[in-house]
N, C-alpha and C. Protein backbone atom coordinates (compact mmCIF):
# COMPACT_ATOMS: atom_id res chain seq x y z
N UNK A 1 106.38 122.58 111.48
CA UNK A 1 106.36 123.34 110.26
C UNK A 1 106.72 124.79 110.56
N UNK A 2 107.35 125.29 109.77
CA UNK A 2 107.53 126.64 109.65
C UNK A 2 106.70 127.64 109.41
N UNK A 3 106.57 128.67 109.40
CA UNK A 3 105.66 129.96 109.26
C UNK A 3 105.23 130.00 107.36
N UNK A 4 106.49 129.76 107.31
CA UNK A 4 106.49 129.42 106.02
C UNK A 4 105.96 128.71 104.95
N UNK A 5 106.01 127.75 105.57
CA UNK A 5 105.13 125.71 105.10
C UNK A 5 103.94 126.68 105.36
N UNK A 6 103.46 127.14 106.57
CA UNK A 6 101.92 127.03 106.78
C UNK A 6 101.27 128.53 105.42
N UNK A 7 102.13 129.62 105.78
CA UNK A 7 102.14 130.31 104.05
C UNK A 7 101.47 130.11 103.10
N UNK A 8 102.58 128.63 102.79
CA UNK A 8 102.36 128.48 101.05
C UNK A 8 101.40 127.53 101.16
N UNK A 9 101.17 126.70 102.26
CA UNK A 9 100.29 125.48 102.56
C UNK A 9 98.70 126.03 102.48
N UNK A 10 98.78 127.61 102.79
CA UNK A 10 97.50 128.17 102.60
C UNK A 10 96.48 128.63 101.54
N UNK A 11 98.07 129.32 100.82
CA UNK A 11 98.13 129.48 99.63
C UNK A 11 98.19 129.09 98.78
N UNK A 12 98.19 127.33 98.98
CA UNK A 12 97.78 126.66 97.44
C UNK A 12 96.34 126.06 98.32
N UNK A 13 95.96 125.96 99.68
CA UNK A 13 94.34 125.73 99.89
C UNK A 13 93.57 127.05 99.15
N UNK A 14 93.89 128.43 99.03
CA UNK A 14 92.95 129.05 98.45
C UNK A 14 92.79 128.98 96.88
N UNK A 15 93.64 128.87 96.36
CA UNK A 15 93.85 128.93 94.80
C UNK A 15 93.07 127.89 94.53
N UNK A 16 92.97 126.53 95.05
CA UNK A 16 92.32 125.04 94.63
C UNK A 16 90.94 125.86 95.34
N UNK A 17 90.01 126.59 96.14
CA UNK A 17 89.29 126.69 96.80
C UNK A 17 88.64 127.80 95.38
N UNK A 18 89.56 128.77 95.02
CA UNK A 18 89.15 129.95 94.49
C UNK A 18 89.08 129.20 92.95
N UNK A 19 89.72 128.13 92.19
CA UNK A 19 89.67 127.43 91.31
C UNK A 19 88.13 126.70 91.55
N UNK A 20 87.67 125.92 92.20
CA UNK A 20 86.64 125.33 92.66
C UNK A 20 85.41 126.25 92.83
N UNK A 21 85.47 127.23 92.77
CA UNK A 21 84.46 128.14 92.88
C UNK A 21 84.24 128.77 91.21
N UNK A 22 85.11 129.32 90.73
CA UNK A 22 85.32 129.39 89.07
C UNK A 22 84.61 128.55 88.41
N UNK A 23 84.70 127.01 89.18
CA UNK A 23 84.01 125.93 87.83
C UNK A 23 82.64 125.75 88.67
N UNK A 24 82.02 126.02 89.67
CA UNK A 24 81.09 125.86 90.65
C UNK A 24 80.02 126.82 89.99
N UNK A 25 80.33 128.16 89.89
CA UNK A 25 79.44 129.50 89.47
C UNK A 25 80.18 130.12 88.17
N UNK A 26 80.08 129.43 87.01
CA UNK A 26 80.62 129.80 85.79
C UNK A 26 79.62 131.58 85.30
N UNK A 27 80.30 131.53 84.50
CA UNK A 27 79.76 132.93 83.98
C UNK A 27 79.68 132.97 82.72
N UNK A 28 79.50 131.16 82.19
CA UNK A 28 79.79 130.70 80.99
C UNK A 28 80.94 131.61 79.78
N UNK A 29 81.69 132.15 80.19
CA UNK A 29 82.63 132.25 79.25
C UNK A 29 83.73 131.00 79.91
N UNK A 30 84.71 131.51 78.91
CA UNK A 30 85.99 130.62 78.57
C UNK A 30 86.98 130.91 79.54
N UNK A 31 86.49 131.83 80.08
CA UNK A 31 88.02 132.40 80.49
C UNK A 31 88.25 131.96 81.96
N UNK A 32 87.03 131.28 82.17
CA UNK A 32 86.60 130.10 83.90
C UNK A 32 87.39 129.44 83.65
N UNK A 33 87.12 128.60 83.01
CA UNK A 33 87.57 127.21 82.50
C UNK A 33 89.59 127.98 82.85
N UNK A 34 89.81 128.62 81.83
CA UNK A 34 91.18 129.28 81.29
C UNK A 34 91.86 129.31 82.89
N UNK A 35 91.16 130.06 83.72
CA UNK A 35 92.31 130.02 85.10
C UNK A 35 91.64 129.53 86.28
N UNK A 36 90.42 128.56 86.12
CA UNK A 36 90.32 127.70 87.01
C UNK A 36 91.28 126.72 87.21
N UNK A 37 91.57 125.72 85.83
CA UNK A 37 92.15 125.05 85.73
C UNK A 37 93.62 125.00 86.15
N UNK A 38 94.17 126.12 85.92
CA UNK A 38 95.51 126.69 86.44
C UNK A 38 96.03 126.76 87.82
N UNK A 39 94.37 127.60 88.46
CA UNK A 39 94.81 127.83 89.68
C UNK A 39 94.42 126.66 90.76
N UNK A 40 93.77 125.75 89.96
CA UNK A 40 93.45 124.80 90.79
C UNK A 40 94.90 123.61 90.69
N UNK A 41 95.43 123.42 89.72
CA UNK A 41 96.73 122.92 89.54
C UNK A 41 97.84 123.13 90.11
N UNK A 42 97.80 124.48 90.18
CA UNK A 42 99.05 125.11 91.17
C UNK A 42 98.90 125.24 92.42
N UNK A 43 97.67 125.20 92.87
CA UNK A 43 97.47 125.43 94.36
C UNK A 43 97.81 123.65 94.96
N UNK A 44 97.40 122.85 93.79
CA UNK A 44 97.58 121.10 94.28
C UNK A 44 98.99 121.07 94.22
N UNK A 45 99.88 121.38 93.69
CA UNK A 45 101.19 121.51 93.24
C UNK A 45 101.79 122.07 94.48
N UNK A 46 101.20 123.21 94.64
CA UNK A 46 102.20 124.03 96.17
C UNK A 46 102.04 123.15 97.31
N UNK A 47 100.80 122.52 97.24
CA UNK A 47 100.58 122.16 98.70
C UNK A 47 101.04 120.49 98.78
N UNK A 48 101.50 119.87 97.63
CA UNK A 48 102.50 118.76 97.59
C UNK A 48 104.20 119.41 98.09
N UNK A 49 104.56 119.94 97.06
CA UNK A 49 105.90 120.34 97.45
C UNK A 49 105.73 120.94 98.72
N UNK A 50 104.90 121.57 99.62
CA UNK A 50 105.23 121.69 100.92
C UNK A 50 105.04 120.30 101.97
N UNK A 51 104.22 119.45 101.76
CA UNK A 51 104.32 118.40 102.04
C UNK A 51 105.54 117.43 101.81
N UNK A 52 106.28 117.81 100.46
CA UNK A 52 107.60 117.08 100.18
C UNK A 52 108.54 117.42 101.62
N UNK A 53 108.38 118.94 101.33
CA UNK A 53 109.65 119.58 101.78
C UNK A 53 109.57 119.02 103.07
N UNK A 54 108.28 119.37 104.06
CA UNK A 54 108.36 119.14 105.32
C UNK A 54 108.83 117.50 106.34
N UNK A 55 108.59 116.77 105.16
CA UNK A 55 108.50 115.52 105.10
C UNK A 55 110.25 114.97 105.22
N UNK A 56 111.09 115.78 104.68
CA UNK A 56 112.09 116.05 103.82
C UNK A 56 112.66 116.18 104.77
N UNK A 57 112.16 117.53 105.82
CA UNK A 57 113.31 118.03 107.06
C UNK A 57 112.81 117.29 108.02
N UNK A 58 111.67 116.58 108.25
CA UNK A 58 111.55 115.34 109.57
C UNK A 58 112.91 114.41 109.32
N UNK A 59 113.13 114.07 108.06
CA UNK A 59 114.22 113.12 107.97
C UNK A 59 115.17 113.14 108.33
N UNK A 60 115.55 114.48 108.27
CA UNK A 60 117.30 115.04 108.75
C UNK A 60 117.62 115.47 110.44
């Protein structure tokens, strides 16, 4: 993997980590819910497509 892969590979472990903590210790407003959900989505999202990608250049 590249410097790169490991990057974004980190960077969608904290967002799902920092999402998970949002719905863990609410502060009962809305606005948890509002970018937990988000950042926990996108961080699962980054850390697939880096898994695509890497997966991708073993092949070639």
């Amino acid at each position: 993997m590249r410097w790169t892969d490991h990057a974004q590979l980190w960077g969608g472990v904290l967002l799902v980590l920092t999402g998970a903590a949002m719905l863990a210790w609410p502060s009962g407003r809305h606005v948890d819910w509002a970018l937990a959900v988000p950042a926990m989505t996108l961080g699962l999202a980054t850390e697939w497509a880096v898994v695509l990608r890497v997966r991708r250049r073993q092949r070639l």
